[in-house]
PDB file of N, CA and C in Angstrom:
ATOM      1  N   UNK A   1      -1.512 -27.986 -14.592  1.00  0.00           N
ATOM      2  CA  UNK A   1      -1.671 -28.306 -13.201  1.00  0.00           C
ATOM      3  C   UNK A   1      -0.660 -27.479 -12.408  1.00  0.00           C
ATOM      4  N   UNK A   2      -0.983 -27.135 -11.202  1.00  0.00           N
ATOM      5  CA  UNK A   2      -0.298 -25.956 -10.665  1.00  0.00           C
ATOM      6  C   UNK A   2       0.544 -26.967  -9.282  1.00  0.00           C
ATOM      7  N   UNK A   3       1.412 -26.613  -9.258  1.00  0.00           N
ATOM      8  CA  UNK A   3       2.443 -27.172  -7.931  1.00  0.00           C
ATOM      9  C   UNK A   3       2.021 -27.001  -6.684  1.00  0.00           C
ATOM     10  N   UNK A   4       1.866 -27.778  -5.964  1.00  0.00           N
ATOM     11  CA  UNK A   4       1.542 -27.618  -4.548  1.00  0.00           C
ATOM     12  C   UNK A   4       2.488 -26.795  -3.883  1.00  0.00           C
ATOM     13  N   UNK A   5       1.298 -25.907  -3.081  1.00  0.00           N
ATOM     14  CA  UNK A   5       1.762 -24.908  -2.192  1.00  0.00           C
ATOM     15  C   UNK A   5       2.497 -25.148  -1.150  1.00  0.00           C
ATOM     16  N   UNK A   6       3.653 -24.998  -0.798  1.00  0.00           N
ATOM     17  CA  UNK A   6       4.612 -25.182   0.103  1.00  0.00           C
ATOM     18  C   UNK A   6       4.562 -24.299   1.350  1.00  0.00           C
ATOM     19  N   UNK A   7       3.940 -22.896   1.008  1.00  0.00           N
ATOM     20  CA  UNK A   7       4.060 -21.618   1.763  1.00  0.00           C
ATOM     21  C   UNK A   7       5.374 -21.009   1.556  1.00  0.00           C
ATOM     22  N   UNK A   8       6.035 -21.505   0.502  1.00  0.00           N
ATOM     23  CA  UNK A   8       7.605 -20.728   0.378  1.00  0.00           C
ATOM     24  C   UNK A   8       7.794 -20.544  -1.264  1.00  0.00           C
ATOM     25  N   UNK A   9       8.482 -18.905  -1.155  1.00  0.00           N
ATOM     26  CA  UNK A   9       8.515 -18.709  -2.328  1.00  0.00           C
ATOM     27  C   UNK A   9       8.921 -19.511  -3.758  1.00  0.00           C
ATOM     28  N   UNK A  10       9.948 -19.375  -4.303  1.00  0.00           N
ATOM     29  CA  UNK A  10      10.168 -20.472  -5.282  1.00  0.00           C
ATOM     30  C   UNK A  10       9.660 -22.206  -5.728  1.00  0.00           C
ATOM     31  N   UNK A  11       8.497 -22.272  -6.229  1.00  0.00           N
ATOM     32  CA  UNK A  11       8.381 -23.568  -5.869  1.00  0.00           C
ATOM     33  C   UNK A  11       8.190 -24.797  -7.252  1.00  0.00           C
ATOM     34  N   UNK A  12       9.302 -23.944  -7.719  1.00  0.00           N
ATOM     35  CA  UNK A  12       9.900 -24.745  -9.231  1.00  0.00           C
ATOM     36  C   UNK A  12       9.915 -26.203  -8.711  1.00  0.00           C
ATOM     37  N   UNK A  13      10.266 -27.559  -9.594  1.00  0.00           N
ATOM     38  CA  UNK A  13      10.413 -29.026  -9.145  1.00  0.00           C
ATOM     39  C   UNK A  13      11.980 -28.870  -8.319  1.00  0.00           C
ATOM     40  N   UNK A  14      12.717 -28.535  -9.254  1.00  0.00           N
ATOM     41  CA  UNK A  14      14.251 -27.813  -8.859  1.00  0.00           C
ATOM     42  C   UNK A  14      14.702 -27.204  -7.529  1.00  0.00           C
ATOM     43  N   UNK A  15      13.639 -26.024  -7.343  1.00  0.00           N
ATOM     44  CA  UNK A  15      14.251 -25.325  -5.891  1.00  0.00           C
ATOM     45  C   UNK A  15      13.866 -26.184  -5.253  1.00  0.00           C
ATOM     46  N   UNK A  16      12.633 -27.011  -4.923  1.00  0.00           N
ATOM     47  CA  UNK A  16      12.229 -27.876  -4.284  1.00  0.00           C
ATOM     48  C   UNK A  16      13.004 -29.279  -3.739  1.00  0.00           C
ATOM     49  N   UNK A  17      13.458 -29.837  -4.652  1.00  0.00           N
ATOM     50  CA  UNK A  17      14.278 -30.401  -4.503  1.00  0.00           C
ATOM     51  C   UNK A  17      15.692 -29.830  -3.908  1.00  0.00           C
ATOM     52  N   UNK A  18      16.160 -28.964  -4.373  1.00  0.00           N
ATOM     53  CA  UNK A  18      17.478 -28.420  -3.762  1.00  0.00           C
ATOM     54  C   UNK A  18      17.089 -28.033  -2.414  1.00  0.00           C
ATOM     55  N   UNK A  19      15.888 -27.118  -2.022  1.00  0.00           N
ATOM     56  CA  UNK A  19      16.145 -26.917  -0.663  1.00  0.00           C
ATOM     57  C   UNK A  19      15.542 -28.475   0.402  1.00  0.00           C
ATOM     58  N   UNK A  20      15.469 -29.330  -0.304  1.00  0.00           N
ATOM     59  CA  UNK A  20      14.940 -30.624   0.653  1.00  0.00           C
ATOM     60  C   UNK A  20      16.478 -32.036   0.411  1.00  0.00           C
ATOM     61  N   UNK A  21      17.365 -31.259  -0.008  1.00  0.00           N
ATOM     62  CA  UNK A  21      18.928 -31.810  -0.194  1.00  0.00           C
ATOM     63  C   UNK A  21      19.587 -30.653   1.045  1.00  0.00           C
ATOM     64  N   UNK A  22      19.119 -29.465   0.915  1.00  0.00           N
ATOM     65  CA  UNK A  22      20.139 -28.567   2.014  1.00  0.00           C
ATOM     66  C   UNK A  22      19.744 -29.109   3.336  1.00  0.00           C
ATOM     67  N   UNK A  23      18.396 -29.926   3.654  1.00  0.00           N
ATOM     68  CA  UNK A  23      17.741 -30.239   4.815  1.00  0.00           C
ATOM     69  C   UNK A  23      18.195 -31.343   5.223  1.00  0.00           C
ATOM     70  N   UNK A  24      18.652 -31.932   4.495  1.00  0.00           N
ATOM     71  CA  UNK A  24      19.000 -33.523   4.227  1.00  0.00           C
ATOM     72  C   UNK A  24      17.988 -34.692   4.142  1.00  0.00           C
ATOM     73  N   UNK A  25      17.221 -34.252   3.131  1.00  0.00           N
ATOM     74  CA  UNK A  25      16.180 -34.665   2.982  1.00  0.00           C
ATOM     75  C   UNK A  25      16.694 -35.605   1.673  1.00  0.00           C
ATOM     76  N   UNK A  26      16.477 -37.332   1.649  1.00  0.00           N
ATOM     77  CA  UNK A  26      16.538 -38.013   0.940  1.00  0.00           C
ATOM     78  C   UNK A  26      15.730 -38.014  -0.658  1.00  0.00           C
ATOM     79  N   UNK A  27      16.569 -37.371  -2.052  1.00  0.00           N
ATOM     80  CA  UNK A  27      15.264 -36.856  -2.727  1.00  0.00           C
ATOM     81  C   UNK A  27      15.849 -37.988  -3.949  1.00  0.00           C
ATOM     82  N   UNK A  28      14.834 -39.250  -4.265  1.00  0.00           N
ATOM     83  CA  UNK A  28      14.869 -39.764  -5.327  1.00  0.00           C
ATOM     84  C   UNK A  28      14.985 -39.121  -6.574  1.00  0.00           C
ATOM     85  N   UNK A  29      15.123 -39.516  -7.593  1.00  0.00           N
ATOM     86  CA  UNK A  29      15.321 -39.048  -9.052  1.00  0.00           C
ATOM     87  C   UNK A  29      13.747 -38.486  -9.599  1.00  0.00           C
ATOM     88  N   UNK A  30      13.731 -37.979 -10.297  1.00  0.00           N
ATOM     89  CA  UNK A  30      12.198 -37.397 -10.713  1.00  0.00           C
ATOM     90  C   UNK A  30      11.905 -37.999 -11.725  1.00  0.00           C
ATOM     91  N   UNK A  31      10.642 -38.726 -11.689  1.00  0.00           N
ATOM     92  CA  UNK A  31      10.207 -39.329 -12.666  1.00  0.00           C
ATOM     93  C   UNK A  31       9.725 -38.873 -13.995  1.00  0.00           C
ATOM     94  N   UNK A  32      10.244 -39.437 -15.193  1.00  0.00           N
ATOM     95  CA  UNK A  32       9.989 -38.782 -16.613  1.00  0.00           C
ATOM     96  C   UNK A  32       8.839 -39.546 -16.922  1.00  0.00           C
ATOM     97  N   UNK A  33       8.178 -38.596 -17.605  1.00  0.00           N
ATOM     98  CA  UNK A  33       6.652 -39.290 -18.190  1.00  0.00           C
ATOM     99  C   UNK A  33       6.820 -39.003 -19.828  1.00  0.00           C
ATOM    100  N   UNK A  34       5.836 -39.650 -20.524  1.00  0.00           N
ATOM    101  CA  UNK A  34       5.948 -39.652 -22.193  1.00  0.00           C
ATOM    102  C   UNK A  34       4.311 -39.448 -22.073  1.00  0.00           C
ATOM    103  N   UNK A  35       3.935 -38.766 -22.786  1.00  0.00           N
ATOM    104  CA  UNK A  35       2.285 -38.645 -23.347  1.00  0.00           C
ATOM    105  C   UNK A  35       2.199 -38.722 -24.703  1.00  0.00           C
ATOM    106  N   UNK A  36       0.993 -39.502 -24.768  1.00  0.00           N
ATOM    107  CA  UNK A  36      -0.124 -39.414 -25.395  1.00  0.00           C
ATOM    108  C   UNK A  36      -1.729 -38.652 -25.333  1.00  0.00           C
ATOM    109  N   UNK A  37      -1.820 -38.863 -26.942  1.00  0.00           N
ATOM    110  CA  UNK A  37      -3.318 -37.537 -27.291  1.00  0.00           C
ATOM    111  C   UNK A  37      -4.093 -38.377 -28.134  1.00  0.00           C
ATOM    112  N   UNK A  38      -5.008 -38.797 -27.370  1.00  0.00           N
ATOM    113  CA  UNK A  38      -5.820 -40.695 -28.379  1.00  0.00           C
ATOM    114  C   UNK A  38      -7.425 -39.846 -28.627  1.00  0.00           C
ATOM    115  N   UNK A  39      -7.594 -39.985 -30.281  1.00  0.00           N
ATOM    116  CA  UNK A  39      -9.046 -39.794 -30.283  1.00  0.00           C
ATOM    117  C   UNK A  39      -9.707 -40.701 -29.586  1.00  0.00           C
ATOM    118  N   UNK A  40     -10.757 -40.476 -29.405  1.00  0.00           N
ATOM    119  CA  UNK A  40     -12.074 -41.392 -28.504  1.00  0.00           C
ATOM    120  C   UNK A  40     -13.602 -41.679 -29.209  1.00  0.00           C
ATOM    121  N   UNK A  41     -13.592 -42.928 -29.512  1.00  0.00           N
ATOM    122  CA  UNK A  41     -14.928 -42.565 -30.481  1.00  0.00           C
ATOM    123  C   UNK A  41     -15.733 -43.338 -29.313  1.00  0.00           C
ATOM    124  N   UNK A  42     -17.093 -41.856 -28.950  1.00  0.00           N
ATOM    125  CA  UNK A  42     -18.323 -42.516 -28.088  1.00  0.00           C
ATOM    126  C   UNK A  42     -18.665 -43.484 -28.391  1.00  0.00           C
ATOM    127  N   UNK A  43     -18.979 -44.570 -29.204  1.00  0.00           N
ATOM    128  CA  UNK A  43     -19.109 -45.852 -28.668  1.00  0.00           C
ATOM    129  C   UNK A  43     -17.920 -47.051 -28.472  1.00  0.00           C
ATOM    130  N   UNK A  44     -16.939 -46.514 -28.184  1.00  0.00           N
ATOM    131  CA  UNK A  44     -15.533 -47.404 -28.240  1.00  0.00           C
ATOM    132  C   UNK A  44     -14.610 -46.940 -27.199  1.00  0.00           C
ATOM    133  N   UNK A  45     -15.436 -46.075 -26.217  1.00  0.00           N
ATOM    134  CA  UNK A  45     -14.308 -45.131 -25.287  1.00  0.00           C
ATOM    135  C   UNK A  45     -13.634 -46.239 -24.121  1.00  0.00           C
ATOM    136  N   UNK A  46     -14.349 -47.128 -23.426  1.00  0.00           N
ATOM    137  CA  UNK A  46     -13.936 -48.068 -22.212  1.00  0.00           C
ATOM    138  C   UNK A  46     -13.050 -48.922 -23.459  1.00  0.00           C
ATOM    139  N   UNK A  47     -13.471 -49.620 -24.701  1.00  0.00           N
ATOM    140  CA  UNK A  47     -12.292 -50.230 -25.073  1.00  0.00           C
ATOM    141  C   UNK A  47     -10.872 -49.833 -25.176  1.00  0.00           C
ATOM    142  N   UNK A  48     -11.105 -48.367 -26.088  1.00  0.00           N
ATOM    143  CA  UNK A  48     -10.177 -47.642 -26.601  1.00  0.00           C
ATOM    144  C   UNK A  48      -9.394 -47.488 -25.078  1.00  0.00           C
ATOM    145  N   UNK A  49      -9.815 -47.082 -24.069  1.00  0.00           N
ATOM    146  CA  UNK A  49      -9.051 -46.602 -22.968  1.00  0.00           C
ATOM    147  C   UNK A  49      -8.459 -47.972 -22.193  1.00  0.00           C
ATOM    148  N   UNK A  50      -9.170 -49.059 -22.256  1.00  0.00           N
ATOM    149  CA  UNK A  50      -8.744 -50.052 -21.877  1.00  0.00           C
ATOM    150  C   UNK A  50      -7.175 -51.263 -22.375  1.00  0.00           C
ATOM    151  N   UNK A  51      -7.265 -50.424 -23.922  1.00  0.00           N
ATOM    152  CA  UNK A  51      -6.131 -51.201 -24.465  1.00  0.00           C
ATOM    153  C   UNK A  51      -5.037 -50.342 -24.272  1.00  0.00           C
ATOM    154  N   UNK A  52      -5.014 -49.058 -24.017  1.00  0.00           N
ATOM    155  CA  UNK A  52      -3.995 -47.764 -23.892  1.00  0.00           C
ATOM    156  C   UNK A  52      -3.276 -48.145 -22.277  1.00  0.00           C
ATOM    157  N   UNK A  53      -4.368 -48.471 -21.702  1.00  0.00           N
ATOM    158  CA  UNK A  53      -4.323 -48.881 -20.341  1.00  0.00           C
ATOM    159  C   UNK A  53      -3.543 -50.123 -19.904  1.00  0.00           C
ATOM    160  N   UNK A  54      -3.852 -51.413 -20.797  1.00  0.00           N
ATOM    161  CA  UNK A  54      -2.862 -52.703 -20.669  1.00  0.00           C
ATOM    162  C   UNK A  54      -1.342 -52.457 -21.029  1.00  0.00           C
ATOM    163  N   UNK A  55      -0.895 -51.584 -21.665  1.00  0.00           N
ATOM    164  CA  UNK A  55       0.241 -50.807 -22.391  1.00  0.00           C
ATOM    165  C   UNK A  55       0.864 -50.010 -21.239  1.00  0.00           C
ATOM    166  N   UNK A  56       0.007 -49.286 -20.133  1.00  0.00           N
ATOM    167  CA  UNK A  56       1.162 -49.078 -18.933  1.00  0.00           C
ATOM    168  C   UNK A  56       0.872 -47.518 -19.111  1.00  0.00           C
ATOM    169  N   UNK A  57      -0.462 -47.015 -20.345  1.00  0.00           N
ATOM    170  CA  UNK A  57      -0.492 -45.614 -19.858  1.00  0.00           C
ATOM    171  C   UNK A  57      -1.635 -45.464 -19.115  1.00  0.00           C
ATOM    172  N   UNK A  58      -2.200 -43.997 -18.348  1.00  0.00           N
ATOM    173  CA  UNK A  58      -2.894 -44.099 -17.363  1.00  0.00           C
ATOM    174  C   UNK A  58      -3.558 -42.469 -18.044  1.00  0.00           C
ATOM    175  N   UNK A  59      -4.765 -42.559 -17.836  1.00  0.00           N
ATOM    176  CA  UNK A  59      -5.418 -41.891 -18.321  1.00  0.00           C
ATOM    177  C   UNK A  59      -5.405 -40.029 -17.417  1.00  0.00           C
ATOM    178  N   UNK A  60      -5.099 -38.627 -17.913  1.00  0.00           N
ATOM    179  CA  UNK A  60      -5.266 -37.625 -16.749  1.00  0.00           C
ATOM    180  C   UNK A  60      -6.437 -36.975 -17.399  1.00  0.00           C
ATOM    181  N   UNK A  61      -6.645 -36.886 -18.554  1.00  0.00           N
ATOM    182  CA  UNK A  61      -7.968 -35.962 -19.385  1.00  0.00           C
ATOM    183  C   UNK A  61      -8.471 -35.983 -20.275  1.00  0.00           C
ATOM    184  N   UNK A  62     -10.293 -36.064 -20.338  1.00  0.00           N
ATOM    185  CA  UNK A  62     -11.208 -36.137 -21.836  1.00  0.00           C
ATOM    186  C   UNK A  62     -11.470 -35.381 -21.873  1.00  0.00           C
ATOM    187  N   UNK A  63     -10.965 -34.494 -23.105  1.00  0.00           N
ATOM    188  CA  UNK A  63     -12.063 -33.185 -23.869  1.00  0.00           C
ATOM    189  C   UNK A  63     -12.582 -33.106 -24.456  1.00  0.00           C
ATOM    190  N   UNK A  64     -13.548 -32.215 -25.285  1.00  0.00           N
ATOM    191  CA  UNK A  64     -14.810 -32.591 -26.201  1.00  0.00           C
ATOM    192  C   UNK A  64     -12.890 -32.763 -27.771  1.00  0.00           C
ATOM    193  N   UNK A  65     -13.744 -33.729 -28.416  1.00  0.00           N
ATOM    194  CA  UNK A  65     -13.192 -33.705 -29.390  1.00  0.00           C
ATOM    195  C   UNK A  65     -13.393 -32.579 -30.721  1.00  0.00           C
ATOM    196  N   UNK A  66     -13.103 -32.458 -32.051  1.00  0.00           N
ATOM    197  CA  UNK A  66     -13.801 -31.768 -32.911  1.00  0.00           C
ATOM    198  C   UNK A  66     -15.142 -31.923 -33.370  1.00  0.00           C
ATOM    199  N   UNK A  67     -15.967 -33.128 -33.120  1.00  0.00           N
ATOM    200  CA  UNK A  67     -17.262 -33.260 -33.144  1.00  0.00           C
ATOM    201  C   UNK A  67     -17.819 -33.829 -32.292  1.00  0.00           C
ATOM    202  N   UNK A  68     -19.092 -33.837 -32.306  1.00  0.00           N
ATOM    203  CA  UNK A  68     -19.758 -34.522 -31.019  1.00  0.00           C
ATOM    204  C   UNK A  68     -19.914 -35.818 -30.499  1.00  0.00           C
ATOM    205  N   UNK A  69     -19.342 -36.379 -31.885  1.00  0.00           N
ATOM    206  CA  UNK A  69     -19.101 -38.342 -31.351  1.00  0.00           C
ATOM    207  C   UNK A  69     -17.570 -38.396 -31.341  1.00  0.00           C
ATOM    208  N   UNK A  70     -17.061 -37.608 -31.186  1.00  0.00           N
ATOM    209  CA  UNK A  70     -15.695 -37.599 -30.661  1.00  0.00           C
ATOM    210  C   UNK A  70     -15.284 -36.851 -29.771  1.00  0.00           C
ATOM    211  N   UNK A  71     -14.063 -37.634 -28.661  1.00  0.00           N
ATOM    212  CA  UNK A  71     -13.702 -36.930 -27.570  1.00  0.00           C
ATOM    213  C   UNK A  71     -12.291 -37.346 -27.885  1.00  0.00           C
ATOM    214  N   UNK A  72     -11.499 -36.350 -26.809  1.00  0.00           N
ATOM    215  CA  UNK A  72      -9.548 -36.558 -27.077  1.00  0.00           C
ATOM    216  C   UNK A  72      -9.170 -36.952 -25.600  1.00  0.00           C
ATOM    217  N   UNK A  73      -8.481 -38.075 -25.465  1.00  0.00           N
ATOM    218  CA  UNK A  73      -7.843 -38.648 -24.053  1.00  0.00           C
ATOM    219  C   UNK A  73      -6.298 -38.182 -24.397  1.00  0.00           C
ATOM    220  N   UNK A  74      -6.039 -37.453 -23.316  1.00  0.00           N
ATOM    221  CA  UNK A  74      -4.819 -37.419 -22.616  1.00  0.00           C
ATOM    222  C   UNK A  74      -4.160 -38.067 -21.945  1.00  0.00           C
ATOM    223  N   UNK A  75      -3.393 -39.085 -21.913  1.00  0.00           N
ATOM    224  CA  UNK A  75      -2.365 -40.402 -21.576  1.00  0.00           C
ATOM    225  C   UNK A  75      -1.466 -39.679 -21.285  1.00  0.00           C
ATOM    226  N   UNK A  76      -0.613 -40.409 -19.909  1.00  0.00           N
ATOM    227  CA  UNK A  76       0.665 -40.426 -19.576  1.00  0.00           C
ATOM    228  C   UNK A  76       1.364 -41.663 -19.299  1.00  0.00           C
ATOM    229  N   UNK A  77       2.303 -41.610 -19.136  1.00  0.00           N
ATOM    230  CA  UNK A  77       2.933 -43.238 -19.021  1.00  0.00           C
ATOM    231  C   UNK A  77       4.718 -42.647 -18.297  1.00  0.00           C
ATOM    232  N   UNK A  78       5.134 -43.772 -17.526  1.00  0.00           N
ATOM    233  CA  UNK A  78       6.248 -43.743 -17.081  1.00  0.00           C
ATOM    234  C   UNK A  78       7.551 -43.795 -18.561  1.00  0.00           C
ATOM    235  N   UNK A  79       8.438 -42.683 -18.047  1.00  0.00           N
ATOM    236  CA  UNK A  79       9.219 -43.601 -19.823  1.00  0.00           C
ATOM    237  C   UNK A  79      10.562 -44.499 -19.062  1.00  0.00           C
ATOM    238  N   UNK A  80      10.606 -44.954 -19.900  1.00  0.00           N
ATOM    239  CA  UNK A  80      11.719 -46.180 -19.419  1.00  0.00           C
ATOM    240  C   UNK A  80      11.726 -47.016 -20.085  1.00  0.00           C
TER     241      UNK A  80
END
């Protein structure tokens, strides 16, 4: 995923933050995430995603898996 365009050069998480501290711009702590990579079996996908889901992770991507009754979910979750 690509960083939103600012219109200004450098737009690392870092410079970003530093030049919105030179502004005096109030910049909370940056949130750490932990992932997960969950097979998906087509007839078990709303469960499978649903129990990953009560657990506090949140789903960003399904890709075809290695066969055709399988797909791969990409999970993220806050760590803490």
């Amino acid at each position: 995923m690509e960083p939103a365009h600012t219109g200004e050069p450098n737009q690392s998480p870092l410079a970003l933050r530093t030049r919105a501290r030179r502004r005096g711009i109030t910049v909370g702590p940056m949130t750490k995430w932990e992932y997960a990579t969950v097979p998906l079996l087509v007839h078990a996908t709303k469960q499978i995603l649903d129990t990953w889901g009560e657990d506090g992770w949140e789903l960003v991507q399904v890709v075809p898996g290695p066969n055709p009754e399988q797909l791969v979910a990409y999970l993220k979750r806050e760590k803490g």
